[in-house]
Every structure is written in C-alpha cells, then in structure tokens.
Protein backbone atom coordinates (compact mmCIF):
# COMPACT_ATOMS: atom_id res chain seq x y z
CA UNK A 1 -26.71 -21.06 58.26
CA UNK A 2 -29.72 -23.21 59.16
CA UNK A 3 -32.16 -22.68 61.40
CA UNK A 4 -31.90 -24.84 64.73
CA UNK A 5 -34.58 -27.88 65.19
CA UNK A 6 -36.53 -28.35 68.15
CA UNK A 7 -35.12 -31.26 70.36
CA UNK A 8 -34.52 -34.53 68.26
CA UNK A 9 -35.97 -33.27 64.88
CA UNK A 10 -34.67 -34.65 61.87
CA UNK A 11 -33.44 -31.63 59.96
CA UNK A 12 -35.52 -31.26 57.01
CA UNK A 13 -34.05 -31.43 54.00
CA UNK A 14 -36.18 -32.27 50.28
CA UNK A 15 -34.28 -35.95 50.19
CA UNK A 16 -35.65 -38.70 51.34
CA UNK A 17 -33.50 -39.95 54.42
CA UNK A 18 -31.85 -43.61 55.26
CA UNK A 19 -33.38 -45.99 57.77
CA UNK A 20 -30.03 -45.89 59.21
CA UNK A 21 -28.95 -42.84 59.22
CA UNK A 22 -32.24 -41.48 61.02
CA UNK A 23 -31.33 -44.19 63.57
CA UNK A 24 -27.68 -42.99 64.32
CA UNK A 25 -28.89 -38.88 64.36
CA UNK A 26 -31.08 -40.24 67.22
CA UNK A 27 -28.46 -41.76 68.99
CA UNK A 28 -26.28 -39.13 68.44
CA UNK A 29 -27.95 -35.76 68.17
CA UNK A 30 -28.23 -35.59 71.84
CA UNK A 31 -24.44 -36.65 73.02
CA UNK A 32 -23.35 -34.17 70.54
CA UNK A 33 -24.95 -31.74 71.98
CA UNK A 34 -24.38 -32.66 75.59
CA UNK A 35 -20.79 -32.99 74.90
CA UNK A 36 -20.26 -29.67 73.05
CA UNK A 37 -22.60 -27.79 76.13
CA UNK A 38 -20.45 -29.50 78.80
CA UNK A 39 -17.01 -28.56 77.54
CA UNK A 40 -17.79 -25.15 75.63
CA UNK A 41 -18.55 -21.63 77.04
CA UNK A 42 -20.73 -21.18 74.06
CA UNK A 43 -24.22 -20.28 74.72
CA UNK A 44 -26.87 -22.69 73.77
CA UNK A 45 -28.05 -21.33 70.73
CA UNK A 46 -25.19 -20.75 69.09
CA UNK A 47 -24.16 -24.56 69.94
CA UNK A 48 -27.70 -25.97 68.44
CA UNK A 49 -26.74 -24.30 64.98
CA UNK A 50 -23.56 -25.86 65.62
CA UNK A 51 -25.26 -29.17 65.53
CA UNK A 52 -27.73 -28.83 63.37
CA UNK A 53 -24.84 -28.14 60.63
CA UNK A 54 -22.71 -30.79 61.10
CA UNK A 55 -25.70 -33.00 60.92
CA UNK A 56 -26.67 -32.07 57.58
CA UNK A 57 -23.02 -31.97 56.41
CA UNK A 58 -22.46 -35.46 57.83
CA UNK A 59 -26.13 -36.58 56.16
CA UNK A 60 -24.00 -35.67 52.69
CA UNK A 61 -21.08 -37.94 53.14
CA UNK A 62 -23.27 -40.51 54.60
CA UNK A 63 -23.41 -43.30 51.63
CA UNK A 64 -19.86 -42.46 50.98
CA UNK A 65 -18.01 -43.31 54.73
CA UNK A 66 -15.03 -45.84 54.05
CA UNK A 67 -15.89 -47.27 57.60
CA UNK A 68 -19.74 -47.21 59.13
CA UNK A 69 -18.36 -48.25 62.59
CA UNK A 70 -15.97 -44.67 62.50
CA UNK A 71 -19.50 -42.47 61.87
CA UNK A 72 -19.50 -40.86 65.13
CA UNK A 73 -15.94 -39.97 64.59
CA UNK A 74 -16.55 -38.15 61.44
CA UNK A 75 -19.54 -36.09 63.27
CA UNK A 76 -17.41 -35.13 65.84
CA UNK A 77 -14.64 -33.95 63.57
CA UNK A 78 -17.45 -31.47 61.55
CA UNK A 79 -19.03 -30.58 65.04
CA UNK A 80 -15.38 -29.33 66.42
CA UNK A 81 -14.00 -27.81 63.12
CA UNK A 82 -17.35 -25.41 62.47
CA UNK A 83 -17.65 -24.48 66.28
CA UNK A 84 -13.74 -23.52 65.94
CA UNK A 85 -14.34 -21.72 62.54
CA UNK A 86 -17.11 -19.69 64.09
CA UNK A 87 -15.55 -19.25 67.49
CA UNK A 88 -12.95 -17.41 65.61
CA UNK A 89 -15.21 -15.42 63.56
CA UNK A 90 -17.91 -14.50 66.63
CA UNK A 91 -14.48 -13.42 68.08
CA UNK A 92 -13.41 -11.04 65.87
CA UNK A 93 -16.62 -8.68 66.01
CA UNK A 94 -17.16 -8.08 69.31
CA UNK A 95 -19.95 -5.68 70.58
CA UNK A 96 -17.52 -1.97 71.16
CA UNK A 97 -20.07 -1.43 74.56
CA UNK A 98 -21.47 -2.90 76.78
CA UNK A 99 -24.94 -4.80 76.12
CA UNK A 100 -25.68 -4.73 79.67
CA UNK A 101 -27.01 -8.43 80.09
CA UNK A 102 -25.25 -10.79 81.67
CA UNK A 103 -24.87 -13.31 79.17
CA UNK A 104 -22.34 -15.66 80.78
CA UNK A 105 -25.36 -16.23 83.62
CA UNK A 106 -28.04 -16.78 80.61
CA UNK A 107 -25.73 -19.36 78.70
CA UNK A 108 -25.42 -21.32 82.07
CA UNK A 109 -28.78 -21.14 83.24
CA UNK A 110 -29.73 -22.41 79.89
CA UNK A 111 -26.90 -25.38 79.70
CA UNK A 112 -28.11 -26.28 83.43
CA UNK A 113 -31.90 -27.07 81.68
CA UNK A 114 -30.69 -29.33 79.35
CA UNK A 115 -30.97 -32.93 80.05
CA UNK A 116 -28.39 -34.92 81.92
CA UNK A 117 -27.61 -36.99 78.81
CA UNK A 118 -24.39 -38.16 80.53
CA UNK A 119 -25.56 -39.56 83.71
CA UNK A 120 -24.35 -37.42 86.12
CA UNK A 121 -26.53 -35.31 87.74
CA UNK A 122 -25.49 -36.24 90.99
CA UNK A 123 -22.16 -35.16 90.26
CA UNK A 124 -21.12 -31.90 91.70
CA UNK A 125 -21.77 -28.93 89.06
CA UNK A 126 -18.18 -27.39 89.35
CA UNK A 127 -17.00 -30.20 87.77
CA UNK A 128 -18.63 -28.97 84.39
CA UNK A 129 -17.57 -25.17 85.31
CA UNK A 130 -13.83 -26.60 86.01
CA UNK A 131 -13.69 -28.13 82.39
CA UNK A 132 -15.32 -25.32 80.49
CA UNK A 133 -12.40 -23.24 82.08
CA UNK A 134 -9.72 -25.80 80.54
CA UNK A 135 -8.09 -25.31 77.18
CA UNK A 136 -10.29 -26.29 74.38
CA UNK A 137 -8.03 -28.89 73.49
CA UNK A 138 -7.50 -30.79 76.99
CA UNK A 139 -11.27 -29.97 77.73
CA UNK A 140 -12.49 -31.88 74.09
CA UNK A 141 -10.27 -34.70 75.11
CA UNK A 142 -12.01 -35.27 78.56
CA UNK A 143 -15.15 -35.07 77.18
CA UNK A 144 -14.33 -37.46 74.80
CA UNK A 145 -12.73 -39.64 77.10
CA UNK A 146 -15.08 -39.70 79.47
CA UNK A 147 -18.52 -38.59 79.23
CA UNK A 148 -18.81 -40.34 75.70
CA UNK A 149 -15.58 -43.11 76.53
CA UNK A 150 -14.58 -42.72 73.47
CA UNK A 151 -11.14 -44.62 72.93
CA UNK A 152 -7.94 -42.70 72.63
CA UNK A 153 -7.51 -43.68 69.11
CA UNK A 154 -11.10 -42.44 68.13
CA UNK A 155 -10.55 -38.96 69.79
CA UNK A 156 -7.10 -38.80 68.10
CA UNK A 157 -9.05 -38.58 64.63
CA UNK A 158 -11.77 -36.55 65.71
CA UNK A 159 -9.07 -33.92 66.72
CA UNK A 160 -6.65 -34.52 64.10
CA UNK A 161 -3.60 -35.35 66.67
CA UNK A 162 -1.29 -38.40 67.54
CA UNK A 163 -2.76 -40.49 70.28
CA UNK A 164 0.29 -39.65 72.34
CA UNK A 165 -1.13 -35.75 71.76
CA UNK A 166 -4.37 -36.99 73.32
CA UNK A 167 -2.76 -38.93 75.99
CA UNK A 168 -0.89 -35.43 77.03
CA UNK A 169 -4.09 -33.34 76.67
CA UNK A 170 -6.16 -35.76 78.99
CA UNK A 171 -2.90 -35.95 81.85
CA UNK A 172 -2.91 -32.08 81.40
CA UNK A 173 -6.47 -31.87 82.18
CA UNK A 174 -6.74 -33.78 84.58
CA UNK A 175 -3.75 -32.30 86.58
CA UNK A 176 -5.70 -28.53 85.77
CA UNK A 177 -8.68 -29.69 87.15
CA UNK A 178 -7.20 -31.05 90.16
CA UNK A 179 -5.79 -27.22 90.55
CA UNK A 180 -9.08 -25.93 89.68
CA UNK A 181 -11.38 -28.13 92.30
CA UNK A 182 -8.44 -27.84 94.57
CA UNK A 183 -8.19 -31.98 95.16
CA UNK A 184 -5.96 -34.67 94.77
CA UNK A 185 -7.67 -36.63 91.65
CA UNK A 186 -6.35 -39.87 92.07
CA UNK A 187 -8.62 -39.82 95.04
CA UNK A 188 -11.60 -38.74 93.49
CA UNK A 189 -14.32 -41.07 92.44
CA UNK A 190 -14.12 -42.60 89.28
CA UNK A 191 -17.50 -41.42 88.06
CA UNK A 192 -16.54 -37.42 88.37
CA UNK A 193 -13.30 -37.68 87.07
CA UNK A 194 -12.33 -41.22 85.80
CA UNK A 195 -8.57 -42.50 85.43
CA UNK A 196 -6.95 -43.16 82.41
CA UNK A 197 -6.25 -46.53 80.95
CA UNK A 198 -4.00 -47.48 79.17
C-alpha cells in the first residue's frame, strides 16, 4: 500500500504524467475524498490511502479509457471496490480488547476539519451523521446523487447496478433519513436533502 500525499499532491510515481490527467486528479482528488468522508464511517487515514490508490490505479488505465467524458466514473468504481475489499479485510481482525481510545470521536473530529468541498457548511451536521448510518449502498447513491449530482446512469456504473437499483437505493435513503432526522423530506429544503428527478 502507498503512503498517503499531503492535500492535492500528485502521487509520485518515476513516469512522467499527462497535462490532462494532472488536470482531472485536481479536480477530482478532493470530491473523492469529500464524498468517501461524508458517506463512510472510515476514519480519515484509512480513507486517504483509499484515494491515493485508486489514483494511481486509475493513472494506469488512463491512455487506455474507451470514453474520456466517463473518467470520473471509472475513479469512483476503483475508489468503492478497494474501500469494500479492505473494509472486509480491516473487519475480519479486530483488536480482541479494548484499545481504550475513542476512535469513533477521533475519526469525526478529523472528517469535521476537512474542507467543505460540497458547499454545505451551513447545512445542519446530522445530516452527514444520518447518511453515514445508512446502508453503504443507499448512502453511495446519495452521495452520488447529490453532493457530486452525478446522473443516475453514471452512479449505476460506478456501482455496478441497473439504474432502476439506484433509483430504489436513493427512495430507500431518503425515506431512512427521513426516520433518522425524524422529518417529513418532501418538506425539507432542497439543498440538505434534494428530490429526485426523473
């Protein structure tokens, strides 16, 4: 595994890199990595490797994408498959006692001084709690949906589902975190927890 890069570093690697890829990791790097804080109970550091290797594994398949316009797909796709692999894995050997620190309260103290790369900092913070506590599947979708408004089709092939599938994740988790905030969603303002179109 590969060390994590400071903040926007270009992971460094003996080739010399494309004009246009450099451009699109700097787009890109930091809604990744947003996205993947916001919906994830996974601490910081162990999201930043997460990153940092689909980067380089998406850097290898650059020259080679069929479609340039579907790039942020294919990134998404690595990002979600290695942070499932090594969800899996992390979960599987568990510490037999207690470390004594609280390391749900460090991995949110550290998500909460990230950047708002989404916008929303005047949006209430139980919002982001609420979707962390959703299914991974329902809480990828509205992350997709709507902090990057990604179209359905696009987060259909990032997660490797019909778009009907997506459709049922993102009415599922929107109904869970109406249960969750305890409010009627359709009320809510669009800019916490948009509708979805059609």
């Amino acid at each position: 595994m590969t060390e994590p890069s400071a903040p926007h570093e270009v992971p460094d690697e003996p080739e010399s890199w494309d004009a246009d890829w450099l451009v699109f990791y700097q787009q890109w790097r930091p809604k990744l990595l947003a996205f993947l804080i916001s919906t994830t109970q996974h601490d910081t550091r162990f999201i930043e490797d997460v990153v940092q290797d689909s980067f380089l594994l998406h850097r290898r398949h650059w020259a080679g994408l069929d479609d340039p316009s579907k790039a942020h797909s294919y990134l998404f796709k690595i990002a979600l498959r290695l942070l499932r692999r090594r969800a899996l894995k992390e979960s599987r050997y568990q510490p037999i006692l207690p470390t004594g620190d609280d390391e749900g309260a460090q991995a949110s103290q550290r998500r909460g001084s990230q950047p708002d790369t989404f916008g929303l900092a005047d949006a209430r913070c139980d919002v982001y709690a609420a979707i962390r506590k959703l299914p991974p599947r329902q809480a990828e979708a509205i992350g997709l949906r709507y902090f990057l408004d990604l179209p359905v089709r696009d987060i259909a092939e990032i997660q490797r589902i019909t778009e009907g599938a997506v459709r049922s994740h993102l009415l599922l988790g929107r109904r869970h975190l109406a249960e969750l905030l305890g409010e009627d969603l359709e009320a809510a303002p669009t800019r916490e927890v948009p509708r979805e179109s059609q």
